[in-house]
Protein backbone atom coordinates (compact mmCIF):
# COMPACT_ATOMS: atom_id res chain seq x y z
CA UNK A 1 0.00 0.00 0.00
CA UNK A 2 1.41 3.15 -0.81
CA UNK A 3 1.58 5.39 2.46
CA UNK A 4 1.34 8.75 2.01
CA UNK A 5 2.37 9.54 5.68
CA UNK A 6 4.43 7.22 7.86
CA UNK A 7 4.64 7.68 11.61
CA UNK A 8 6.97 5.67 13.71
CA UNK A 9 8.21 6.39 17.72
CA UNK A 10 8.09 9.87 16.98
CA UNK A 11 9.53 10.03 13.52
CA UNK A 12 7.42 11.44 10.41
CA UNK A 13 7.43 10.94 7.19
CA UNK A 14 5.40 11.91 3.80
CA UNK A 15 5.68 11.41 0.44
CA UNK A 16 6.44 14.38 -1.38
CA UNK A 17 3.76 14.55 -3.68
CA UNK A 18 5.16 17.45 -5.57
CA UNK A 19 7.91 14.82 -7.05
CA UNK A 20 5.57 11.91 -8.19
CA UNK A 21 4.98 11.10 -10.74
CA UNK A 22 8.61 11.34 -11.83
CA UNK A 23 10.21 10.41 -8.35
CA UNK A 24 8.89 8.41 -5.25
CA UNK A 25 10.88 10.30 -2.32
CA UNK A 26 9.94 10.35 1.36
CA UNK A 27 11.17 13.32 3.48
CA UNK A 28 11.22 13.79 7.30
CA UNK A 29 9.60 16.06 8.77
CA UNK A 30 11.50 17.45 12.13
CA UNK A 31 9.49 20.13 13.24
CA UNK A 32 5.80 21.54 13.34
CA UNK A 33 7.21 24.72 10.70
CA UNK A 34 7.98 22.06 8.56
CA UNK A 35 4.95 20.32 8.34
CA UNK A 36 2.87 23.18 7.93
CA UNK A 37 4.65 24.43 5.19
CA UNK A 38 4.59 20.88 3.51
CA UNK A 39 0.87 21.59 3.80
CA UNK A 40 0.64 25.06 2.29
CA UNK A 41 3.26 23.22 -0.74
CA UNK A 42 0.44 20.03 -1.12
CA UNK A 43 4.12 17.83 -0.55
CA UNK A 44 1.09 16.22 1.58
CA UNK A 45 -2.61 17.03 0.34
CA UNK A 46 -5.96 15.54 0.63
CA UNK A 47 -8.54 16.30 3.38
CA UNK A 48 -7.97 12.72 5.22
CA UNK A 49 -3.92 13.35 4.77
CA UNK A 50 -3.80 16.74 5.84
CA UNK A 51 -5.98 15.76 8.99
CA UNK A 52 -3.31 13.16 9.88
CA UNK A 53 -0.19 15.25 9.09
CA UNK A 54 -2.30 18.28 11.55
CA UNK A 55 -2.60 16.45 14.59
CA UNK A 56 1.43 14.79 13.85
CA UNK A 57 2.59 18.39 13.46
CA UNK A 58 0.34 19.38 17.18
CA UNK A 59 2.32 16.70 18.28
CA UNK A 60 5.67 17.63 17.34
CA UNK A 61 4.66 21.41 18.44
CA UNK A 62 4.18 20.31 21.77
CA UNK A 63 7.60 18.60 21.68
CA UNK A 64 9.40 21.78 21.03
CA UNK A 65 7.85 24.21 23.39
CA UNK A 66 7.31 21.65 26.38
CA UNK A 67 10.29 23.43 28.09
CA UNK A 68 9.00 26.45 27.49
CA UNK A 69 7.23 28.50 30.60
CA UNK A 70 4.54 29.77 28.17
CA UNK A 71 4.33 25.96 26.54
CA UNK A 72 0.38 26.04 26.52
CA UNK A 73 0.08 29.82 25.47
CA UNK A 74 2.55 29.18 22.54
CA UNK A 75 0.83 25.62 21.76
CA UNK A 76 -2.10 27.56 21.68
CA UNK A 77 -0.62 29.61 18.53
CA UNK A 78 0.77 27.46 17.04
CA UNK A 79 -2.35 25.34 16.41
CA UNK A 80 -4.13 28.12 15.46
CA UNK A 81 -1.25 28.64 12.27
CA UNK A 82 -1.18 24.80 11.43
CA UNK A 83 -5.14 25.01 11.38
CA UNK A 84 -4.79 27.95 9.33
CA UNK A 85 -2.34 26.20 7.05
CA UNK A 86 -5.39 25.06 4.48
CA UNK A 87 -9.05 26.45 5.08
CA UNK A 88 -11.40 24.45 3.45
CA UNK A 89 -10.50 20.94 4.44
CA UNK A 90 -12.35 19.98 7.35
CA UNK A 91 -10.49 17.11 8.75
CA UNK A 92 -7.55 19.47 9.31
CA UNK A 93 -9.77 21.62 11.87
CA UNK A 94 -11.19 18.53 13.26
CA UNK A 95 -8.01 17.21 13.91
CA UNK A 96 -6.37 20.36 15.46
CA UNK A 97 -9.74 20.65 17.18
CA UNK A 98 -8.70 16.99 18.94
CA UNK A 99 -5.63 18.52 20.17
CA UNK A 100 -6.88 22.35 20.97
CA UNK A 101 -9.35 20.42 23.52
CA UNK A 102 -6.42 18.78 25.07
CA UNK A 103 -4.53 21.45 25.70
CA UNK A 104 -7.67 23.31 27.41
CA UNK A 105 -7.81 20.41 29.48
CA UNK A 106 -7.23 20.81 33.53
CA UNK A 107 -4.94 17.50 33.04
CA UNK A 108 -3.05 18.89 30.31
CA UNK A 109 0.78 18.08 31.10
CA UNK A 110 3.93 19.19 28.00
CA UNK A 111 4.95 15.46 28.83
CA UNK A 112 2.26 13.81 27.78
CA UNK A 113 2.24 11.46 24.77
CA UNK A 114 -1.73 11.85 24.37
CA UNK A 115 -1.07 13.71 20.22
CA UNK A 116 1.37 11.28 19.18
CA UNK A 117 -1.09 8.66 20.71
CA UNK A 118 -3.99 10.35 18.86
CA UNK A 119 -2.09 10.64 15.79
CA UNK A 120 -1.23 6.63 15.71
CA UNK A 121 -5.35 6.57 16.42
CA UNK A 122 -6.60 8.71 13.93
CA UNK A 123 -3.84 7.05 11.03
CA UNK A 124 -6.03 3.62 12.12
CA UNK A 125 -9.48 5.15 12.12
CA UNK A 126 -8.68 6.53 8.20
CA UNK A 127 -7.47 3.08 7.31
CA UNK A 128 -10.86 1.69 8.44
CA UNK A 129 -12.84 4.37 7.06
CA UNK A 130 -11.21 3.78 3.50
CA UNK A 131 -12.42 0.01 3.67
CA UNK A 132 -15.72 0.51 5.02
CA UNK A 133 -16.48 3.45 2.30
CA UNK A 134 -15.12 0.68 -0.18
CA UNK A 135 -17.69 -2.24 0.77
CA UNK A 136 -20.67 0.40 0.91
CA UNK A 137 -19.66 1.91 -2.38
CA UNK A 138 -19.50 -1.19 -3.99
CA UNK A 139 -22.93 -2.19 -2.48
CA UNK A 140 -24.49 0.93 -4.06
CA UNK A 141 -22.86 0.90 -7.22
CA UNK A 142 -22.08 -2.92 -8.45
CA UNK A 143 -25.23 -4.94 -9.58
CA UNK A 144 -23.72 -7.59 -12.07
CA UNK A 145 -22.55 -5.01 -14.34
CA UNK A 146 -20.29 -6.47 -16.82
CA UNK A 147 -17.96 -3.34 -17.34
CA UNK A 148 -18.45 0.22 -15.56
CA UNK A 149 -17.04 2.98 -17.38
CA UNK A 150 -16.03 5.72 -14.62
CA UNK A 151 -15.05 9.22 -14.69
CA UNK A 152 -12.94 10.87 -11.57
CA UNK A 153 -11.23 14.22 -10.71
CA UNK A 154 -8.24 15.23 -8.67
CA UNK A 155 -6.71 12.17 -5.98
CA UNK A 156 -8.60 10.56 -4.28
CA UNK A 157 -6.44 7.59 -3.65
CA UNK A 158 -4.11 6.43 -0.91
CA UNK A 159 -2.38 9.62 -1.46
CA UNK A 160 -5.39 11.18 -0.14
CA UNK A 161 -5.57 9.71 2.82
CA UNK A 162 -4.27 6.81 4.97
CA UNK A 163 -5.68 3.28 3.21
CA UNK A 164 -7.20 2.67 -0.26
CA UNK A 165 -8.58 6.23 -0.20
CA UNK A 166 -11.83 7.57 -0.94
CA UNK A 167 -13.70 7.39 -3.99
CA UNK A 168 -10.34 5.59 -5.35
CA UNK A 169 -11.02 3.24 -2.93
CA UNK A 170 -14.48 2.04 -4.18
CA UNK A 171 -13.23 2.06 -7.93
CA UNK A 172 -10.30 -0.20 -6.91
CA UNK A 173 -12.50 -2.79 -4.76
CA UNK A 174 -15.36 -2.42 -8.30
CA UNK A 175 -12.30 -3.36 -10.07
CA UNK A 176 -12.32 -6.50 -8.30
CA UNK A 177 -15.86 -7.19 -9.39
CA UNK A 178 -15.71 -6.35 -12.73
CA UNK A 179 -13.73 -5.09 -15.28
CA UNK A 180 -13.60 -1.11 -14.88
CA UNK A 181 -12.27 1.52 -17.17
CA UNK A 182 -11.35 5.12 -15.31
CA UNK A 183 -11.21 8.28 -17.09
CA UNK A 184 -9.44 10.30 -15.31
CA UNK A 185 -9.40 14.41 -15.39
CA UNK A 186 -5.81 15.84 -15.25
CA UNK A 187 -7.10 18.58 -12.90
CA UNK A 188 -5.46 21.77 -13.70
CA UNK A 189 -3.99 23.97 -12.17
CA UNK A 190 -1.53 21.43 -9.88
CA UNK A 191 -2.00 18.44 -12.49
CA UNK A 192 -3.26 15.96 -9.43
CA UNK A 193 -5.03 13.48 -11.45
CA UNK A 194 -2.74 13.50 -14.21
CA UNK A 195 0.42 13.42 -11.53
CA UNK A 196 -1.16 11.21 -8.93
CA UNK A 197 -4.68 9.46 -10.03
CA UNK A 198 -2.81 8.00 -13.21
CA UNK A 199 0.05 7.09 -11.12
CA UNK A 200 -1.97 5.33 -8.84
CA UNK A 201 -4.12 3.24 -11.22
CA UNK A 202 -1.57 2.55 -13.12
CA UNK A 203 0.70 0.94 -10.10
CA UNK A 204 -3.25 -1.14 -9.49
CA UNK A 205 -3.10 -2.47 -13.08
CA UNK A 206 -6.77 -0.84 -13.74
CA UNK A 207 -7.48 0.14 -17.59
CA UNK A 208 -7.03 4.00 -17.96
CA UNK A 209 -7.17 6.81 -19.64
CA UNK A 210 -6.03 10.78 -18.84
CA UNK A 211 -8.34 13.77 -20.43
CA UNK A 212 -7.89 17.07 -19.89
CA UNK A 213 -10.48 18.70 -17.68
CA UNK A 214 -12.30 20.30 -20.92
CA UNK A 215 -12.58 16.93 -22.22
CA UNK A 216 -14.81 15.74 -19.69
CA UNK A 217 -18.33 16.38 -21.64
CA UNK A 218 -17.12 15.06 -25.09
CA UNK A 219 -15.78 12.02 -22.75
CA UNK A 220 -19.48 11.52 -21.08
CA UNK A 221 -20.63 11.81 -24.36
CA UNK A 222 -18.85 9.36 -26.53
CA UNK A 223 -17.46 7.34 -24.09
CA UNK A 224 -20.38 6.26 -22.72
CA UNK A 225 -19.52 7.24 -19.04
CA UNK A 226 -21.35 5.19 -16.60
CA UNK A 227 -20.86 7.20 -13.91
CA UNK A 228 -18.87 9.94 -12.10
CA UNK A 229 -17.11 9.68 -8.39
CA UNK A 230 -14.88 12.28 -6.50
CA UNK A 231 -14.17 12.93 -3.17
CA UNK A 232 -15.26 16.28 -0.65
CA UNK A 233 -13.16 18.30 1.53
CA UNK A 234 -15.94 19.62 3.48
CA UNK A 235 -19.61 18.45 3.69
CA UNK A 236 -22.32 20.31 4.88
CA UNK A 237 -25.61 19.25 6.93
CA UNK A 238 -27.71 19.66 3.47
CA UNK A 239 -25.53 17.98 1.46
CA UNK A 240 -23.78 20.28 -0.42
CA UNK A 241 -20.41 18.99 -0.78
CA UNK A 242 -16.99 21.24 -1.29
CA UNK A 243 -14.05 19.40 -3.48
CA UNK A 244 -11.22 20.03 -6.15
CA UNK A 245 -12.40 22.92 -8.57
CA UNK A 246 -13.52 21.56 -11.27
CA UNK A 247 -15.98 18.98 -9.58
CA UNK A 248 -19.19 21.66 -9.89
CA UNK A 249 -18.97 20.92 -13.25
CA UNK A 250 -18.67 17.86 -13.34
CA UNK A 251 -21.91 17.16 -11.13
CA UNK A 252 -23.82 19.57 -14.04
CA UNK A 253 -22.85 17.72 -16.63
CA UNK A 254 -24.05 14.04 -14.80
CA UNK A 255 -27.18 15.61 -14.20
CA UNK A 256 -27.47 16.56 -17.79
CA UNK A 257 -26.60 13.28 -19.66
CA UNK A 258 -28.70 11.45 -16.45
CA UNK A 259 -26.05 9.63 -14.99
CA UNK A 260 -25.09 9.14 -11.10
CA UNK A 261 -22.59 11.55 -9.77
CA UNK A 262 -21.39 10.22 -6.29
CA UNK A 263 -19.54 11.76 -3.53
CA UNK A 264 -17.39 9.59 -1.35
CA UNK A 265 -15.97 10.74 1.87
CA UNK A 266 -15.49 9.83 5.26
CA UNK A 267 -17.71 11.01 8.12
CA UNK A 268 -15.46 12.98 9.81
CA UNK A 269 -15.49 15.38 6.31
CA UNK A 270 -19.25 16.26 7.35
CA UNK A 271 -19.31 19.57 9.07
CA UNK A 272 -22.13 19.65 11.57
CA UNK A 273 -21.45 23.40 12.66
CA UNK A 274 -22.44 24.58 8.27
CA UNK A 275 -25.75 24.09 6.90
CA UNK A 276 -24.98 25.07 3.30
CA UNK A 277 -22.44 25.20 0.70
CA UNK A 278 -21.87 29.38 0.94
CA UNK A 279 -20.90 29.06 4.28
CA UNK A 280 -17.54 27.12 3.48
CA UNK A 281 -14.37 29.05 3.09
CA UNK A 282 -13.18 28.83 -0.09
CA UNK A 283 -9.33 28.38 -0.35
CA UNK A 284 -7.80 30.95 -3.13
CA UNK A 285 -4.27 29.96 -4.27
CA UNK A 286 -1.20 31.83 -6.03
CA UNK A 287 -1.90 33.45 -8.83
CA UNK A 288 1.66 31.61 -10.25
CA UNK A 289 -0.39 28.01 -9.94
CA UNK A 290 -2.30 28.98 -12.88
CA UNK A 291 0.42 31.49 -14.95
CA UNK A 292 3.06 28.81 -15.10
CA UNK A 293 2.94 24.62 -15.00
CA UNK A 294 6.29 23.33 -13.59
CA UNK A 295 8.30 27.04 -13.39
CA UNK A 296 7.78 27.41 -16.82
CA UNK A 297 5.53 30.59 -17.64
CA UNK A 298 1.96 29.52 -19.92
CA UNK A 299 0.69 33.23 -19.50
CA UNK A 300 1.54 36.64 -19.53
CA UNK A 301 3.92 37.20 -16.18
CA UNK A 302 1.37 40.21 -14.67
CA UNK A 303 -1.89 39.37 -15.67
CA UNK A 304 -4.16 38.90 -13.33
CA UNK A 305 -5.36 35.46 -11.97
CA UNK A 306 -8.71 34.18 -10.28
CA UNK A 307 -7.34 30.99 -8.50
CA UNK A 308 -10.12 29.09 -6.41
CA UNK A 309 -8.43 25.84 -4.98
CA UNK A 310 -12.55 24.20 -4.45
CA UNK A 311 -15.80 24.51 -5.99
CA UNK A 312 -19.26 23.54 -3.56
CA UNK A 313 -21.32 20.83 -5.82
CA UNK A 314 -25.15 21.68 -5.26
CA UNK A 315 -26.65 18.81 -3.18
CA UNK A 316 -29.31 18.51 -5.88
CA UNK A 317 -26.91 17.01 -8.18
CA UNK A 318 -25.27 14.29 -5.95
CA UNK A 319 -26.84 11.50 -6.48
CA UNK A 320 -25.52 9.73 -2.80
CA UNK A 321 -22.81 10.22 -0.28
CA UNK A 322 -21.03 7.29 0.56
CA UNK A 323 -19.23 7.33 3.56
CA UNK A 324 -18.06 4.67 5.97
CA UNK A 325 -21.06 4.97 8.03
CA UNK A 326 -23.10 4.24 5.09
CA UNK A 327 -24.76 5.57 1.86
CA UNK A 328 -26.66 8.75 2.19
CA UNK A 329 -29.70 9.96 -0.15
CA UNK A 330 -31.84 12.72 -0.80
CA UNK A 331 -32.84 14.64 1.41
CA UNK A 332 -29.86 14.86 3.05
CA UNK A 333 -29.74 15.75 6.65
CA UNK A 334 -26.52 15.48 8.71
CA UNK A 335 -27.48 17.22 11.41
């Protein structure tokens, strides 16, 4: 299984996403700085991954400032900045929110191993989240077919997460059903499902095929799509679900040609405190993510750049969320 973040007796590592697809390097990360800026850089990405590689970096805050006479006060600050890190992916709040409530604690002591303890938890908990999501996606989507012909956008793999992954996860447990063929959207501007999603099928042995993300209607089209899956960042209590821009689309163009569009996410991506998709904070990026691909400049150097990281898909046009608690239907109602 590919790992996209490895922690051992205190010692962290991720895969630098950045280098894949052309090189498969871990790196160590030695201090909470580091991790947050490994964040900021997607060297780790995905709303599962980035919850994991949150509560790691809490605990390696709280083994720097432990000494310190203003440990909590500092703590305090500094999980405020590694929350801050990446807005729109709820896990990463939840998880900082895991070790905020420690520190606030009456029994909070700097020698306590309770975040590298949580961390270790939470790594297992996404692991068994990624196989139950699997078995109930299957359940909802496999019914003898003899080939299913899938679209998906950005990573959702193990990448993405800790395990199979998300809505990677169901296609590669279909793929054990049936024979599936993935179409995958390159997902400009950071090239994730052309860098990672192709990578990762590839290394599964499952029949693909990369498209640009203009492609995708012309691919519903005449490829006779059977069906679209992603995964979400954020959900909120009515459904509406917030993923890789690019994904909004997507759902519009299932609901035109009438075929499902699914959603598949863990629960802990369902954010109880939102009841609709305006309320989620939208992540805007550098505006040199979309003028240049690799370094190299695509677009004049000062012109000026609209650079939304997520999009919010309209509940109306998800046809379920699968999660590992089960497959949700209209209405939805997460409250």
């Amino acid at each position: 299984m590919i790992e996209s973040i490895r922690v051992n007796k205190k010692q962290i590592q991720i895969i630098d996403q950045t280098l894949l697809p052309q090189e498969e390097k871990y790196i160590h990360i030695l201090d909470y700085k580091s991790m947050i800026e490994a964040i900021k850089k997607l060297r780790i990405r995905g709303a599962p991954a980035i919850g994991i590689a949150g509560l790691a970096a809490s605990a390696l805050a709280l083994d720097e400032l432990k000494h310190k006479a203003s440990c909590k006060e500092d703590l305090l600050l500094a999980l405020d900045e590694i929350e801050n890190a990446r807005p729109t992916a709820v896990n990463l709040s939840y998880a900082i929110n895991v070790a905020r409530d420690f520190v606030m604690n009456n029994a909070f002591s700097p020698d306590s191993e309770y975040l590298w303890e949580q961390t270790l938890q939470l790594i297992s908990e996404e692991e068994n989240y990624c196989r139950l999501m699997a078995t109930n996606g299957v359940k909802e989507i496999y019914h003898g077919q003899a080939e299913l012909r899938i679209l998906t956008h950005c990573n959702t793999g193990s990448l993405a997460t800790y395990g199979d992954g998300t809505a990677l996860s169901v296609i590669k447990a279909l793929a054990k059903k049936t024979k599936v063929i993935v179409w995958a959207d390159e997902t400009r501007p950071l090239l994730q499902g052309a860098r990672l999603t192709m990578w990762e099928l590839m290394k599964e042995g499952i029949e693909c095929y990369l498209i640009s993300d203009s492609m995708a209607a012309h691919t519903i089209k005449t490829k006779h799509i059977d069906l679209i899956i992603t995964g979400a960042d954020r959900i909120t209590t009515n459904g509406d679900s917030a993923n890789k821009i690019g994904t909004l689309g997507l759902s519009i163009l299932a609901d035109y040609y009438k075929i499902p569009f699914y959603i598949v996410a863990p629960s802990t991506t369902i954010d109880r405190n939102l009841t609709r998709g305006e309320e989620i904070i939208i992540e805007e990026r550098e505006a040199d993510e979309l003028r240049c691909i690799k370094g190299i400049s695509v677009a004049p150097a000062k012109c000026q750049v609209f650079n939304p990281a997520f999009d919010v898909v309209d509940n109306q046009h998800i046809t379920a969320i699968i999660t590992d608690r089960g497959v949700f239907k209209q209405p939805y109602d997460f409250r």
